[in-house]
Every structure is written in C-alpha cells, then in structure tokens.
Protein backbone atom coordinates (compact mmCIF):
# COMPACT_ATOMS: atom_id res chain seq x y z
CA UNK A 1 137.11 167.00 173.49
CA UNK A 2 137.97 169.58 176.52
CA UNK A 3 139.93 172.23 176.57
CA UNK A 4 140.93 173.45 180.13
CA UNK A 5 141.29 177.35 180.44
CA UNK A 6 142.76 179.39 183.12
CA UNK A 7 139.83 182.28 183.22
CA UNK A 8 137.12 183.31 184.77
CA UNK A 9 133.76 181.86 182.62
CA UNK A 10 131.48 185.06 183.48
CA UNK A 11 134.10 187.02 182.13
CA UNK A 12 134.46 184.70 178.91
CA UNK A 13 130.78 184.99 178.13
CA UNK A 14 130.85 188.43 178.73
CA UNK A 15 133.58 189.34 175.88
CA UNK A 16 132.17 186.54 173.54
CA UNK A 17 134.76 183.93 173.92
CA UNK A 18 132.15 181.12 174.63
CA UNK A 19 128.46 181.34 173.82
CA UNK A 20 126.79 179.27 176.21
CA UNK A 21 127.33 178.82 179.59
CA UNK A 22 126.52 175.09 181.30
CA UNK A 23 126.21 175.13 185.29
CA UNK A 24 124.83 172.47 187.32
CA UNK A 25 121.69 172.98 190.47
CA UNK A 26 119.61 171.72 192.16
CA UNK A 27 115.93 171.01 191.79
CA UNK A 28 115.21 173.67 194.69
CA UNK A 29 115.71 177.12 192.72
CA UNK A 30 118.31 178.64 195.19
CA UNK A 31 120.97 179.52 193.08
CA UNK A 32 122.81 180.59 196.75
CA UNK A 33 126.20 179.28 196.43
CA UNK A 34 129.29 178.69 194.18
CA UNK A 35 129.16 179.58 190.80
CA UNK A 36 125.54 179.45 190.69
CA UNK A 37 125.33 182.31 192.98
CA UNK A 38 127.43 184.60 191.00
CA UNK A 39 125.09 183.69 187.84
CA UNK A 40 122.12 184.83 189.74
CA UNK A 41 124.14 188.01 191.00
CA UNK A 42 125.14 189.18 187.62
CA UNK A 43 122.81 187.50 185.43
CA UNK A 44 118.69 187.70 186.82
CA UNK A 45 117.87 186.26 183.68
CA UNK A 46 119.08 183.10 184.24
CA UNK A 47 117.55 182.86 188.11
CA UNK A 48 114.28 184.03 186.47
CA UNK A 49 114.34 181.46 183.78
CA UNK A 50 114.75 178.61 186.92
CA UNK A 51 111.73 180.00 188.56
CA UNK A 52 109.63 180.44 185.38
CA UNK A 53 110.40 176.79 184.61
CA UNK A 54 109.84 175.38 187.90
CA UNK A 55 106.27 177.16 187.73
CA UNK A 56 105.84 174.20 184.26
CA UNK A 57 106.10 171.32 187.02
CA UNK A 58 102.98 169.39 189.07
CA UNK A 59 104.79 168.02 192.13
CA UNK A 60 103.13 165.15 193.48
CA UNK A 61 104.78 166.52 196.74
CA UNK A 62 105.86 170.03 196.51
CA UNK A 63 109.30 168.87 199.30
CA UNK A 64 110.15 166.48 196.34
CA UNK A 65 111.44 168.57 193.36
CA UNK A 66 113.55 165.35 191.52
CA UNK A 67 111.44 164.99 188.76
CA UNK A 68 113.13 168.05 187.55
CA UNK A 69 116.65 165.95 187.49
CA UNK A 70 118.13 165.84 184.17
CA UNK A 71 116.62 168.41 182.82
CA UNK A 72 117.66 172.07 181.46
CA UNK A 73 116.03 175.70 181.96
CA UNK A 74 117.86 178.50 179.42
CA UNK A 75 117.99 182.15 179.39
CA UNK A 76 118.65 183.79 176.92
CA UNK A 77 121.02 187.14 177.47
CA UNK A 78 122.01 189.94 174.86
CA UNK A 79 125.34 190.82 175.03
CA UNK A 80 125.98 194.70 173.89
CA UNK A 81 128.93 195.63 172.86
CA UNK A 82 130.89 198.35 170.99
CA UNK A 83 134.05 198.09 168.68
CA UNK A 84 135.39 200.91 167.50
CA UNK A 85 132.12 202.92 167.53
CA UNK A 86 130.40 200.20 166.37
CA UNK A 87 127.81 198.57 168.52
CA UNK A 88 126.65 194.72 168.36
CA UNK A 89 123.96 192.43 169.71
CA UNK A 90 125.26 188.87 170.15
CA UNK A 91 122.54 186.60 171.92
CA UNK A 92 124.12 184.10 174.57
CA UNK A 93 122.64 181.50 176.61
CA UNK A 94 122.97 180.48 180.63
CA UNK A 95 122.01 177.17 180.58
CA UNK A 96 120.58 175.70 184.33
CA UNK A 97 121.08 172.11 184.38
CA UNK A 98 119.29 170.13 186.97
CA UNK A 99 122.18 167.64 187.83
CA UNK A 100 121.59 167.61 191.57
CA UNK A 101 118.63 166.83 193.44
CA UNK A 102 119.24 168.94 196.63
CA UNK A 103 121.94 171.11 198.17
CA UNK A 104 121.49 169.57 202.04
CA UNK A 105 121.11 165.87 201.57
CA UNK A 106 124.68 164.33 200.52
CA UNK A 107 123.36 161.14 199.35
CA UNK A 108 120.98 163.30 196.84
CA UNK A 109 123.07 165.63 195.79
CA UNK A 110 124.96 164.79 192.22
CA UNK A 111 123.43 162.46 189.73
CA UNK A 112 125.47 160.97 186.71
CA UNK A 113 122.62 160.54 185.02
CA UNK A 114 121.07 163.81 185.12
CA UNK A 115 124.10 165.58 183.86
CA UNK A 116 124.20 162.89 180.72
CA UNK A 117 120.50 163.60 180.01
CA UNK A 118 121.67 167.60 180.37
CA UNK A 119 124.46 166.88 178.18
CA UNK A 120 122.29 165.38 175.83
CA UNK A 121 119.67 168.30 175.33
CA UNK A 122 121.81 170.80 175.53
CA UNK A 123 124.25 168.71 172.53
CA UNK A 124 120.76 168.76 170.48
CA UNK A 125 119.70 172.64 171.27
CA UNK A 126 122.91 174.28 170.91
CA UNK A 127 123.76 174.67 167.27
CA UNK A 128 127.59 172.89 165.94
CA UNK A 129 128.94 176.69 165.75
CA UNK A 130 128.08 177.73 169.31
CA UNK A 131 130.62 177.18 171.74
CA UNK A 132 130.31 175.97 175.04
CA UNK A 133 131.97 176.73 178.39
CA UNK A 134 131.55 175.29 181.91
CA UNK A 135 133.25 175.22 185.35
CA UNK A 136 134.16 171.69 186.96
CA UNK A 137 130.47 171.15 186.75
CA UNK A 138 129.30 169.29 189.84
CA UNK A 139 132.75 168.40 191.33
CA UNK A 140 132.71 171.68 193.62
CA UNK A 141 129.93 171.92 195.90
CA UNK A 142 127.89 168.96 194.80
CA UNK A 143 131.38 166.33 195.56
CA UNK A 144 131.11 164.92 192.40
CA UNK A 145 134.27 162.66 190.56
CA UNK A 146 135.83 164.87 187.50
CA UNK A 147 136.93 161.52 185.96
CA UNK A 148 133.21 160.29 185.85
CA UNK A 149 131.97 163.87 184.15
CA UNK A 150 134.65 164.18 182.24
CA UNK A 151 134.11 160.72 180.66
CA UNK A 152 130.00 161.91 180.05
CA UNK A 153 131.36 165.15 178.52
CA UNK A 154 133.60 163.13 175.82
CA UNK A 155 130.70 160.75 174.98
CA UNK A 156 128.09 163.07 174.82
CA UNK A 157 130.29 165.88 172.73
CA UNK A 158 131.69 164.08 170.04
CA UNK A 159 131.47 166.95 167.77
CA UNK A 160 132.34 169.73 169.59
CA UNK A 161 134.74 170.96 172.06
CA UNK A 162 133.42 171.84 175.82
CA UNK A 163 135.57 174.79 177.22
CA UNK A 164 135.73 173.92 181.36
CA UNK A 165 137.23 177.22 182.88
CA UNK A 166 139.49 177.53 186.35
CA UNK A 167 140.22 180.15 188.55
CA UNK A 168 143.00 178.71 190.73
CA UNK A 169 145.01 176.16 189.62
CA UNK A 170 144.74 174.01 193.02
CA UNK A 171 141.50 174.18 191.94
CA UNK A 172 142.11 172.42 188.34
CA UNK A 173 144.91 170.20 189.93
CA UNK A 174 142.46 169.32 193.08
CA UNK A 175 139.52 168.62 190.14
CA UNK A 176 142.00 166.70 187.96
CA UNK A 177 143.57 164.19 190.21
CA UNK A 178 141.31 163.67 192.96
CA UNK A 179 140.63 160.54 193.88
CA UNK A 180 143.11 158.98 191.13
C-alpha cells in the first residue's frame, strides 16, 4: 500500500517519521542532481557508501557500470536527538538503489527491473517495523511511468506501507496522471 504525503522526505527522516529512505541512481556514482544531490549534500554517508560499494565491482569495461543495475548500497546514519533533556540515538538508513543505468543516455536511463530487484532486497533487509519513505522514485529525472512503479511498489510490499513524499502538488498531480 502507498501513502502519498505532502512533505519534504529529508526532513521526515530527520525527525523520525520514516526510517529508511529509498532513492533511485545511476550506476555512475554522481549523486549531482535531483533528490540525489541533496542526499549527498546533507548526508556524506550515503555518497560514501556508493563509492565504497562501487570499489566491490570488477568491470569488464570500467565505461560500462550496468552490472550494478538492480542492486542496493546502504548507509547507515545516527539520528541524535533530544526530548525534553533527554537525548536519543535512533539508527536510520539511506538506501542507493541502482535503478538507472546512466544519467546521459535516455534509452539507458530507468529500468523496471532494477527497481523490482531493489524493491525486493530492500523488502528482505528492512525489518516489518521499519518504515519506509521515497520520492516519485525514477519518474523525475530518470522519465520513468508512476503507474508502472507504482504497480512494482504494491507487488513487492505486500506487507508494509511505502510512504512516497511531494513537495509541490503539480508535482504529485504531474506524477499521478501523466500519461493516463
């Protein structure tokens, strides 16, 4: 099931509301635009967790980074926070899911089946009582069709519901209904 929130998902993780975040890239560790950018900015941990497991790959030919496709790198981040004097340490993770091949190449850019095979792992990491947030994942930069993620979202997460945040809502209405 989704559950479509008005909110800004950095902010979400931030307080606690969600405990994971899910964000599509590419195979290329450049982290340079949309969301992905802003997870890099504020979060290193996550950028450094893309390079680290880039470093676990043998490319054939080091200009042809698919094999990654499909796949998921985490970082883990400690949250600090203080409530009335008291301080706690709740562990989140950034999740980097390898659902496009590159950023430049429009034919290579969004694959279905890398974000069901992200879906997948990340379904069998994250434990049932972690919650899960994501933007429009892969229906911004990468041009992908809400209708088709949306569809791998409710048949991967049959157990759990996946919290897909908006900032705009021309942006949830353009997500929504394009293409219908």
């Amino acid at each position: 099931m989704i559950e479509y929130i008005k909110g800004n998902l950095l902010d979400a993780f931030l307080k606690e509301d969600i405990d994971i975040i899910v964000h599509g890239c590419n195979c290329y560790t450049t982290m340079g635009a949309g969301i992905a950018k802003q997870i890099k900015d504020y979060f290193p941990q996550a950028y450094r967790a893309d390079l680290e497991f880039d470093k676990t790959f043998d490319y054939p030919n080091p200009k042809d980074k698919s094999i990654k496709l499909g796949k998921c790198s985490y970082a883990t981040i400690n949250r600090y926070i203080t409530i009335d004097g008291v301080s706690y340490n709740n562990e989140g993770w950034i999740v980097n899911a390898y659902t496009q091949d590159t950023h430049w190449d429009k034919s290579r850019m969004l694959s279905y089946d890398a974000i069901r095979q992200c879906f997948m792992e990340i379904d069998e990491k994250a434990s049932s009582n972690k919650t899960i947030g994501m933007p429009f994942i892969g229906c911004g930069l990468a041009r992908g069709d809400w209708r088709r993620v949306e569809r791998i979202i409710n048949e991967v997460f049959t157990k759990r519901t996946i919290y897909v945040y908006y900032l705009h809502e021309q942006d949830f209405y353009k997500n929504l209904y394009k293409s219908r």
